[in-house]
Protein backbone atom coordinates (compact mmCIF):
# COMPACT_ATOMS: atom_id res chain seq x y z
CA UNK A 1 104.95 114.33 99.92
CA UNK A 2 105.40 113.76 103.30
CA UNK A 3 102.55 114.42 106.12
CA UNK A 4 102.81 118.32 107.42
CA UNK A 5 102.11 116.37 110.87
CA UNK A 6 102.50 113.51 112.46
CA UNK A 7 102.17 111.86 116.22
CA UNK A 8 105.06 109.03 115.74
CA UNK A 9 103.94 107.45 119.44
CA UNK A 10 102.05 107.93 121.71
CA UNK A 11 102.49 106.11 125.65
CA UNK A 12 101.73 106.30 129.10
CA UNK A 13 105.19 106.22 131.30
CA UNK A 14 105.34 106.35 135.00
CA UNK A 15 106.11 110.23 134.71
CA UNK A 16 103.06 110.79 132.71
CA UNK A 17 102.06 110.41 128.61
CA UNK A 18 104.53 111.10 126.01
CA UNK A 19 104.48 111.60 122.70
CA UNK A 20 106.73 111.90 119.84
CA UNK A 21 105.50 114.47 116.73
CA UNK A 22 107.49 114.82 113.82
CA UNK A 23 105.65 117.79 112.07
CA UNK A 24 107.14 120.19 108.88
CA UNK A 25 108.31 123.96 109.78
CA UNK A 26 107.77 126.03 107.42
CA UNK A 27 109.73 128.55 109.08
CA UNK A 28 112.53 126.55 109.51
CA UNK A 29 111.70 124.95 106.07
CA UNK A 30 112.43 121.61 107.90
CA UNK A 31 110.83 118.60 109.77
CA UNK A 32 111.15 118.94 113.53
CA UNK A 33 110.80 116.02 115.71
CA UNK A 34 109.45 116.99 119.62
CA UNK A 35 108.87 115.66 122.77
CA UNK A 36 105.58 116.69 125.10
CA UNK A 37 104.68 115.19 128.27
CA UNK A 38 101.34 115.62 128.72
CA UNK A 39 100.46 119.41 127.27
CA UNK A 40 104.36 120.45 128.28
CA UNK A 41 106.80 119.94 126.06
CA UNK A 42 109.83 118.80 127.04
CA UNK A 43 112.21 119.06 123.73
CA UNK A 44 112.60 119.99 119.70
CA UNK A 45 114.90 119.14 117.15
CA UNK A 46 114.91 122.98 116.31
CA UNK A 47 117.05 123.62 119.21
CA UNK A 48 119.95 121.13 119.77
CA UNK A 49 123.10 123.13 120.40
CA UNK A 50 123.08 123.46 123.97
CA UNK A 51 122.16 119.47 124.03
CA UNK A 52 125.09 119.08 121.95
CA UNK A 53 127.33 121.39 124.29
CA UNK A 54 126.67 119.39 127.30
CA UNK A 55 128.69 116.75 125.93
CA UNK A 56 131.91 118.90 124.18
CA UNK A 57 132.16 120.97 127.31
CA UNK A 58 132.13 118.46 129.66
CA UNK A 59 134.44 116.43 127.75
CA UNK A 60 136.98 119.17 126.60
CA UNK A 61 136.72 119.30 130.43
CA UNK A 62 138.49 115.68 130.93
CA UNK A 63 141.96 115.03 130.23
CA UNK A 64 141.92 111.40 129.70
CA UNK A 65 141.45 108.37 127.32
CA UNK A 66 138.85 105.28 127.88
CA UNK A 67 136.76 107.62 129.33
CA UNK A 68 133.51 106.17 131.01
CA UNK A 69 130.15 108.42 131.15
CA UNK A 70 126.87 108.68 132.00
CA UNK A 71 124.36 110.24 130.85
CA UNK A 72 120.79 111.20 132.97
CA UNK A 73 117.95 111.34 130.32
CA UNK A 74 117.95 110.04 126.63
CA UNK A 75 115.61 112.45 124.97
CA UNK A 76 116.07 113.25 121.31
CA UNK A 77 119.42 111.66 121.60
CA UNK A 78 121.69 114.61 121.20
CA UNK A 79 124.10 114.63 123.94
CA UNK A 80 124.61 111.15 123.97
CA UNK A 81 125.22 110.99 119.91
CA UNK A 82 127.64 114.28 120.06
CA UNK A 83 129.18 112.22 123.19
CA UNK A 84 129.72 108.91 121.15
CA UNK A 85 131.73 111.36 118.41
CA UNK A 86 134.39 111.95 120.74
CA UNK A 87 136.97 109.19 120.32
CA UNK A 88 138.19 109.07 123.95
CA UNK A 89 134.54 107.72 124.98
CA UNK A 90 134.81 103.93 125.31
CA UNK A 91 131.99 103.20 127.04
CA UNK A 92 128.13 104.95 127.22
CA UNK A 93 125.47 104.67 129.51
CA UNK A 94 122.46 106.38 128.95
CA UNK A 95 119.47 106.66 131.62
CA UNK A 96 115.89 107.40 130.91
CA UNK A 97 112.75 106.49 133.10
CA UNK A 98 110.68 106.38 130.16
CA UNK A 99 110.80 103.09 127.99
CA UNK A 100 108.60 104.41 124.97
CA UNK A 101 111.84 106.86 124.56
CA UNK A 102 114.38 104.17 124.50
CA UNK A 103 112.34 102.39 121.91
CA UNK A 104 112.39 105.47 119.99
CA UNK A 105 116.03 104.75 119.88
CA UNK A 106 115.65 100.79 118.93
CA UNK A 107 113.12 101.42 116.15
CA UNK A 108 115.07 104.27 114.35
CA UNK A 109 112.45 107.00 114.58
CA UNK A 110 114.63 109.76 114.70
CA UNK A 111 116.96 110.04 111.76
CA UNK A 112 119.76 112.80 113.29
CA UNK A 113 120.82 110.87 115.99
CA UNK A 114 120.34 107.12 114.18
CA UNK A 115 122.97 104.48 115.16
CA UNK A 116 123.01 105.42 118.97
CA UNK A 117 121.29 102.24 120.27
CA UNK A 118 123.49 100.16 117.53
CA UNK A 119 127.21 101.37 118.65
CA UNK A 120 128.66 98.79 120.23
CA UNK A 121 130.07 101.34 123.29
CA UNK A 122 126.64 102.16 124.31
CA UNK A 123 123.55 100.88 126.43
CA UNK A 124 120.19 102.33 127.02
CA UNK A 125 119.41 101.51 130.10
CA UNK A 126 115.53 102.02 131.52
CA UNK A 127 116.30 103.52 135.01
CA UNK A 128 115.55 106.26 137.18
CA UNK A 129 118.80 108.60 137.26
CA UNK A 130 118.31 110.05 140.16
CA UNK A 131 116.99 106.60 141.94
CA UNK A 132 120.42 105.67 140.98
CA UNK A 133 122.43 108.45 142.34
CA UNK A 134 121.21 107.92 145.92
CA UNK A 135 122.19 104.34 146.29
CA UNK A 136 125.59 102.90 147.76
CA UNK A 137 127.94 104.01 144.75
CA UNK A 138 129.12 100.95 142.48
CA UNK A 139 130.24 101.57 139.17
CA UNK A 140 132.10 105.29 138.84
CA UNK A 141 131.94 107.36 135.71
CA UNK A 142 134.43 109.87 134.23
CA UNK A 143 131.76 111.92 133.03
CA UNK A 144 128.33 112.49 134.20
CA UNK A 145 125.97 114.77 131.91
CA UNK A 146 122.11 115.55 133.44
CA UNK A 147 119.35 117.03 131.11
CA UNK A 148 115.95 115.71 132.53
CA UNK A 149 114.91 118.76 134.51
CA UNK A 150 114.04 122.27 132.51
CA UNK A 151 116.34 123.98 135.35
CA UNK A 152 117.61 122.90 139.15
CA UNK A 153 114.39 125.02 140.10
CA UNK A 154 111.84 123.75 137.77
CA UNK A 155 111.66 120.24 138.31
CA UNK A 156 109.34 117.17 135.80
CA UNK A 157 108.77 115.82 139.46
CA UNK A 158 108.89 116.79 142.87
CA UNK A 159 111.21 114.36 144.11
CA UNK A 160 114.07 115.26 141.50
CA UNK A 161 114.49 118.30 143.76
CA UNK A 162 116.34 116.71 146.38
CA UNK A 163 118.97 116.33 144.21
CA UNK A 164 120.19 119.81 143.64
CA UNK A 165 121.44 120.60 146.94
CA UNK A 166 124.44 120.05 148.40
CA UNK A 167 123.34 116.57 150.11
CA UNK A 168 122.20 115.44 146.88
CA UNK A 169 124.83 116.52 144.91
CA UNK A 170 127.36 114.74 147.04
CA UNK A 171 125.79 111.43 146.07
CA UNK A 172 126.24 111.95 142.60
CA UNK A 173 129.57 112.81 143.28
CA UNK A 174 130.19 109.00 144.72
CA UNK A 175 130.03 107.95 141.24
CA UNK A 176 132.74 109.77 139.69
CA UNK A 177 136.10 109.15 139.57
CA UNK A 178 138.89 111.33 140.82
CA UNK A 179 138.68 114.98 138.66
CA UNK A 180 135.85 113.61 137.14
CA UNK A 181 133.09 116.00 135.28
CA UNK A 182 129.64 116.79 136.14
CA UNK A 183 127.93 118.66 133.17
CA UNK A 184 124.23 119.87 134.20
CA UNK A 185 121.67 121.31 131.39
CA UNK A 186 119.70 123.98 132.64
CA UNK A 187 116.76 126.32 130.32
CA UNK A 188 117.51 129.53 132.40
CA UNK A 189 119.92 131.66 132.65
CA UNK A 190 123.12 131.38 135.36
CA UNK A 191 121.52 131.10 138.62
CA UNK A 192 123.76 132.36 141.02
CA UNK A 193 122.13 130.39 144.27
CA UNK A 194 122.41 126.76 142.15
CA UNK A 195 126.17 128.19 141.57
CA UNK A 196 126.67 128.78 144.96
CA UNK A 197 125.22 125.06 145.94
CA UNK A 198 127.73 123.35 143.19
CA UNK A 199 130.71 125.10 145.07
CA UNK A 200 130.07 123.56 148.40
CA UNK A 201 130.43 119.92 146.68
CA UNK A 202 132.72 120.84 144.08
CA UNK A 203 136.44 122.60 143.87
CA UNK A 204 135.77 123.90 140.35
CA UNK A 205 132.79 125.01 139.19
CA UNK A 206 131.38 127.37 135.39
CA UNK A 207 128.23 128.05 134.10
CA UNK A 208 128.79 128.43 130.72
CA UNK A 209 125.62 130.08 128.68
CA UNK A 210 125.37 128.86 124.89
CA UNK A 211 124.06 130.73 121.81
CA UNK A 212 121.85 129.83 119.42
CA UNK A 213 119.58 131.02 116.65
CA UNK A 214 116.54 130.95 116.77
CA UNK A 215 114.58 130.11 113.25
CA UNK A 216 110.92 130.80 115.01
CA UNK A 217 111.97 134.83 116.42
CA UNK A 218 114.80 135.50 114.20
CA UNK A 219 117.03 136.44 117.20
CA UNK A 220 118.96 134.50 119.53
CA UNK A 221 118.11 132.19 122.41
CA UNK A 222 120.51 130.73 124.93
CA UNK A 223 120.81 128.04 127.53
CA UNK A 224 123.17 127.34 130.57
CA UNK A 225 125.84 124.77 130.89
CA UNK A 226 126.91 123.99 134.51
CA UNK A 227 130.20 122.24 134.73
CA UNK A 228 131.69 120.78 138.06
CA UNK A 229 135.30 118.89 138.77
């Protein structure tokens, strides 16, 4: 029988230590991999729809083939795995500041989302998104999916908070191609003043809240989708 717990890695990263825990629910009646940095944690295996939804709505969002995206922060793997299963992706590029996570990835420590380092459309790339964002653009995306911070408001670091205004956002928007997608996780619900920023960069903008059970209440959770062409 497999451990009840385990800590899968442990690592110092430049945003602080994280660790990877793979530990049995018995709620859930199911292992559950999660992320903490430091005492926060940052994401479970237990909730993965809204991951999963950043991709398909972003993507149901594009009408073309060959499509090039991006995607800001690797995590558990989710969006980038549901991203790879749509056929019109041809090329991947996923960015995380934190190596130990990429080499999560490479070693095939977390079984759901196995293969995503190995398809030959994607690369894991160890960069700093948002470093990337505010330099002269070069390559240009179709798609660009974010899910580092919990929500434009609460930020993993203080300097991610440039981005979500409208200067910051029009950087981003350098490196997207003409009706190109911007797909932005968030933990809260719609916030109408982060709405109201994505409309002065953008001439169509959602926020799309997503449903989910919840094994550990018994009710429902949700999280926010923000979409932007």
């Amino acid at each position: 029988m497999a451990a009840r717990f385990e800590e899968l890695d442990f690592q110092q990263t430049p945003v602080g230590e994280i660790s990877l825990r793979r530990r049995y629910d018995l709620t859930a009646k199911t292992d559950v991999y999660e992320v903490r940095l430091g005492e926060e944690y940052l994401m479970s295996s237990l909730f993965t729809v809204a991951e999963k939804a950043l991709a398909t709505l972003a993507l149901d969002a594009l009408d073309r083939d060959g499509a090039r995206v991006l995607v800001g922060g690797l995590g558990l793997g989710y969006t980038a795995h549901t991203a790879l299963a749509d056929p019109r992706v041809a090329d991947l590029t996923v960015m995380d500041v934190a190596e130990p996570v990429i080499d999560w990835h490479r070693r095939g420590l977390l079984p759901e989302t196995a293969g995503l380092a190995d398809d030959p459309r994607s690369r894991l790339v160890l960069r700093d998104f948002f470093q990337l964002v505010t330099t002269e653009p070069g390559t240009t995306y179709d798609a660009i999916l974010l899910d580092v911070d919990h929500t434009p408001r609460h930020v993993l670091h203080p300097s991610h908070a440039d981005f979500y205004t409208p200067a910051g956002l029009r950087q981003m928007q350098r490196h997207l191609t003409a009706g190109g997608v911007f797909a932005l996780w968030s933990d809260d619900p719609p916030d109408p003043q982060f709405e109201a920023v994505l409309a002065q960069v953008f001439g169509s903008t959602a926020a799309e809240v997503v449903t989910f059970a919840n094994p550990l209440t018994g009710g429902e959770s949700s999280n926010t989708v923000y979409l932007a062409r």
